[in-house]
C-alpha atoms as a PDB file:
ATOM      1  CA  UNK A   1       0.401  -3.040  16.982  1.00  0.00           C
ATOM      2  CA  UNK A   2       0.258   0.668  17.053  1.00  0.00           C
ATOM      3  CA  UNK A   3      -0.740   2.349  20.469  1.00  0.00           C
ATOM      4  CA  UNK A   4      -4.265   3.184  19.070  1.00  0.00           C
ATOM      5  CA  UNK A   5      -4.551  -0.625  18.412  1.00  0.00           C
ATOM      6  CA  UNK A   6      -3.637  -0.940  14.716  1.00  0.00           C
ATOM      7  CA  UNK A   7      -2.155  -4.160  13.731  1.00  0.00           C
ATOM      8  CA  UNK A   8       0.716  -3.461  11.204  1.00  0.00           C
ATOM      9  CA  UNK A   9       2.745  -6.432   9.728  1.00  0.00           C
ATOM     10  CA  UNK A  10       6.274  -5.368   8.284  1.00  0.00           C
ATOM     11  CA  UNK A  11       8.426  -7.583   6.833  1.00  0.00           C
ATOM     12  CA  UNK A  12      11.010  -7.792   3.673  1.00  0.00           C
ATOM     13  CA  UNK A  13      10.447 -10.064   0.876  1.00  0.00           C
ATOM     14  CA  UNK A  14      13.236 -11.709  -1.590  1.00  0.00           C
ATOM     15  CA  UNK A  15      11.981 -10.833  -4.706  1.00  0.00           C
ATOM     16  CA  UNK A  16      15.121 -11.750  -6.557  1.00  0.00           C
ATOM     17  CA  UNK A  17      16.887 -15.235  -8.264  1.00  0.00           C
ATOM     18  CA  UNK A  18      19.533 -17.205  -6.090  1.00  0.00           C
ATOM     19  CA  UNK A  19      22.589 -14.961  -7.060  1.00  0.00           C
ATOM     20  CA  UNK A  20      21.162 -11.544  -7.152  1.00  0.00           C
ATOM     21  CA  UNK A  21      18.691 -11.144  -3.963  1.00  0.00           C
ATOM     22  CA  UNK A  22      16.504  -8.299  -3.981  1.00  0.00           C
ATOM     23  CA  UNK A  23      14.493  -7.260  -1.077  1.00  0.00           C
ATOM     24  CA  UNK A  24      11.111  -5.372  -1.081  1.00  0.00           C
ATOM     25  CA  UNK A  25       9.674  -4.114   1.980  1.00  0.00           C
ATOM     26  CA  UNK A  26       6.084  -4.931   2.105  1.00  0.00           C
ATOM     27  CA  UNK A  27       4.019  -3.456   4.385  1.00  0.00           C
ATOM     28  CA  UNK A  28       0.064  -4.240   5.527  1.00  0.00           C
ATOM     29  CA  UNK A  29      -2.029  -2.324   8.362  1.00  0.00           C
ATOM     30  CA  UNK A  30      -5.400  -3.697   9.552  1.00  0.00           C
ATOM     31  CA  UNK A  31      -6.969  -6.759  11.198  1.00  0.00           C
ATOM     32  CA  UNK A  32      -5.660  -9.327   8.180  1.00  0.00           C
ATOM     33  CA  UNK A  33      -2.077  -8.225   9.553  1.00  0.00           C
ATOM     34  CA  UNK A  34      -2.482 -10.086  12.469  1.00  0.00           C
ATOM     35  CA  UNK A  35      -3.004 -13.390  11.388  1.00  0.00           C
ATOM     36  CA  UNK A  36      -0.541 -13.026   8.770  1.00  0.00           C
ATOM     37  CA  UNK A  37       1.427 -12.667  11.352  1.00  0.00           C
ATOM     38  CA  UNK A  38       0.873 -16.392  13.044  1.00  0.00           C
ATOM     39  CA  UNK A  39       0.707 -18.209   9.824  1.00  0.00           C
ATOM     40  CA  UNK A  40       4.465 -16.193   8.243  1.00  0.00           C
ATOM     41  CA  UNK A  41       7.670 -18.101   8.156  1.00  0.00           C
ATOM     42  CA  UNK A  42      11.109 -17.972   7.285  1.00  0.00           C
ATOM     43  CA  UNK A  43      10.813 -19.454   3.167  1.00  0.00           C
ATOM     44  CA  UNK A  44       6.681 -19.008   3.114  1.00  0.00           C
ATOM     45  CA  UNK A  45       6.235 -18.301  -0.601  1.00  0.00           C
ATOM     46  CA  UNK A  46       3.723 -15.173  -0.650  1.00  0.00           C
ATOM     47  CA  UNK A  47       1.802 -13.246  -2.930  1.00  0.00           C
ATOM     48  CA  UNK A  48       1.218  -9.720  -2.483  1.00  0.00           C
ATOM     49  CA  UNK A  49      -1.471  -7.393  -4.101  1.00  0.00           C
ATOM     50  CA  UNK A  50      -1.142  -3.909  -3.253  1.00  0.00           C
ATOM     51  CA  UNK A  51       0.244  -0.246  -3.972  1.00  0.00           C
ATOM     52  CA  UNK A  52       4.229   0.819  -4.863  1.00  0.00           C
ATOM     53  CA  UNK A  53       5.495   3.342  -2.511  1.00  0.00           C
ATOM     54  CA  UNK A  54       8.722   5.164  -2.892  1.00  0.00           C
ATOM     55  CA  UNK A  55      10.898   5.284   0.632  1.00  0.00           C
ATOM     56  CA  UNK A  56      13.080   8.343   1.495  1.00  0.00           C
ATOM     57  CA  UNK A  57      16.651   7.326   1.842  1.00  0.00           C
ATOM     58  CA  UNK A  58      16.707   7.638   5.688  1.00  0.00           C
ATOM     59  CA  UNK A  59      13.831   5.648   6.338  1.00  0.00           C
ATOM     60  CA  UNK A  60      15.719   2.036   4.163  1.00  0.00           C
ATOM     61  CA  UNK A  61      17.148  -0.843   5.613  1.00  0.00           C
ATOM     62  CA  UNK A  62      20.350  -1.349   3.958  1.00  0.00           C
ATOM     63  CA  UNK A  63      19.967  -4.352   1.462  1.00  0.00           C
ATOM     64  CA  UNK A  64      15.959  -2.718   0.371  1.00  0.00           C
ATOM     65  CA  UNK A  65      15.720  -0.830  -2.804  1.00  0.00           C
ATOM     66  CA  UNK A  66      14.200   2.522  -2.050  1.00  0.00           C
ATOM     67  CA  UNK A  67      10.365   1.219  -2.468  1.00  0.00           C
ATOM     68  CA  UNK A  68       7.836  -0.480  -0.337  1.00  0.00           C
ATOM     69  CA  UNK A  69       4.046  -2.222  -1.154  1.00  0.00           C
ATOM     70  CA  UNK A  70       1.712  -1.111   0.615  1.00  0.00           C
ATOM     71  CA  UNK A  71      -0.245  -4.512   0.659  1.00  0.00           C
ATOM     72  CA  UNK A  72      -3.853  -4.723   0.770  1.00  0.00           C
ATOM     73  CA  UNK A  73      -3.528  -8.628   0.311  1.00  0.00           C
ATOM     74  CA  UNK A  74      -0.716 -11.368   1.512  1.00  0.00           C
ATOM     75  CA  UNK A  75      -1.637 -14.699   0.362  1.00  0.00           C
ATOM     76  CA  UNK A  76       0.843 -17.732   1.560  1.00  0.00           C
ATOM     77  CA  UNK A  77       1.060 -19.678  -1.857  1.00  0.00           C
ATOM     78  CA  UNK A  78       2.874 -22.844  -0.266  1.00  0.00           C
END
């Protein structure tokens, strides 16, 4: 939650097949965030809707590929 009161849900999805992960940051702000947020676990198979963002170089995580979604929908397919 941001200090204005914001829910934001971050998290990194594995896009990829068994021998070649791939990680995608996805990224959702707003009210649904927070009950994403309950219902998420290790495994959950998701679906996300949303918007392809590059990220700068400074701002990755070390195993993410230099873009992010920002989602507008997460829906827990399992």
């Amino acid at each position: 939650m941001t200090p204005i009161g914001t829910h934001v849900l971050r998290t990194f999805i594995d896009c990829g097949e068994q021998s070649e992960p791939l990680a995608l940051e996805v990224l959702m702000v707003g009210g649904a965030a927070a009950g994403l947020f309950q219902q998420l676990e290790a495994g959950s198979r998701v679906r996300v809707t949303g918007k392809v963002c590059a990220v700068p170089p400074p701002a990755r995580r070390p195993a993410a590929i230099g873009v992010r979604v920002m989602a507008d929908e997460i829906i827990i397919t399992d």
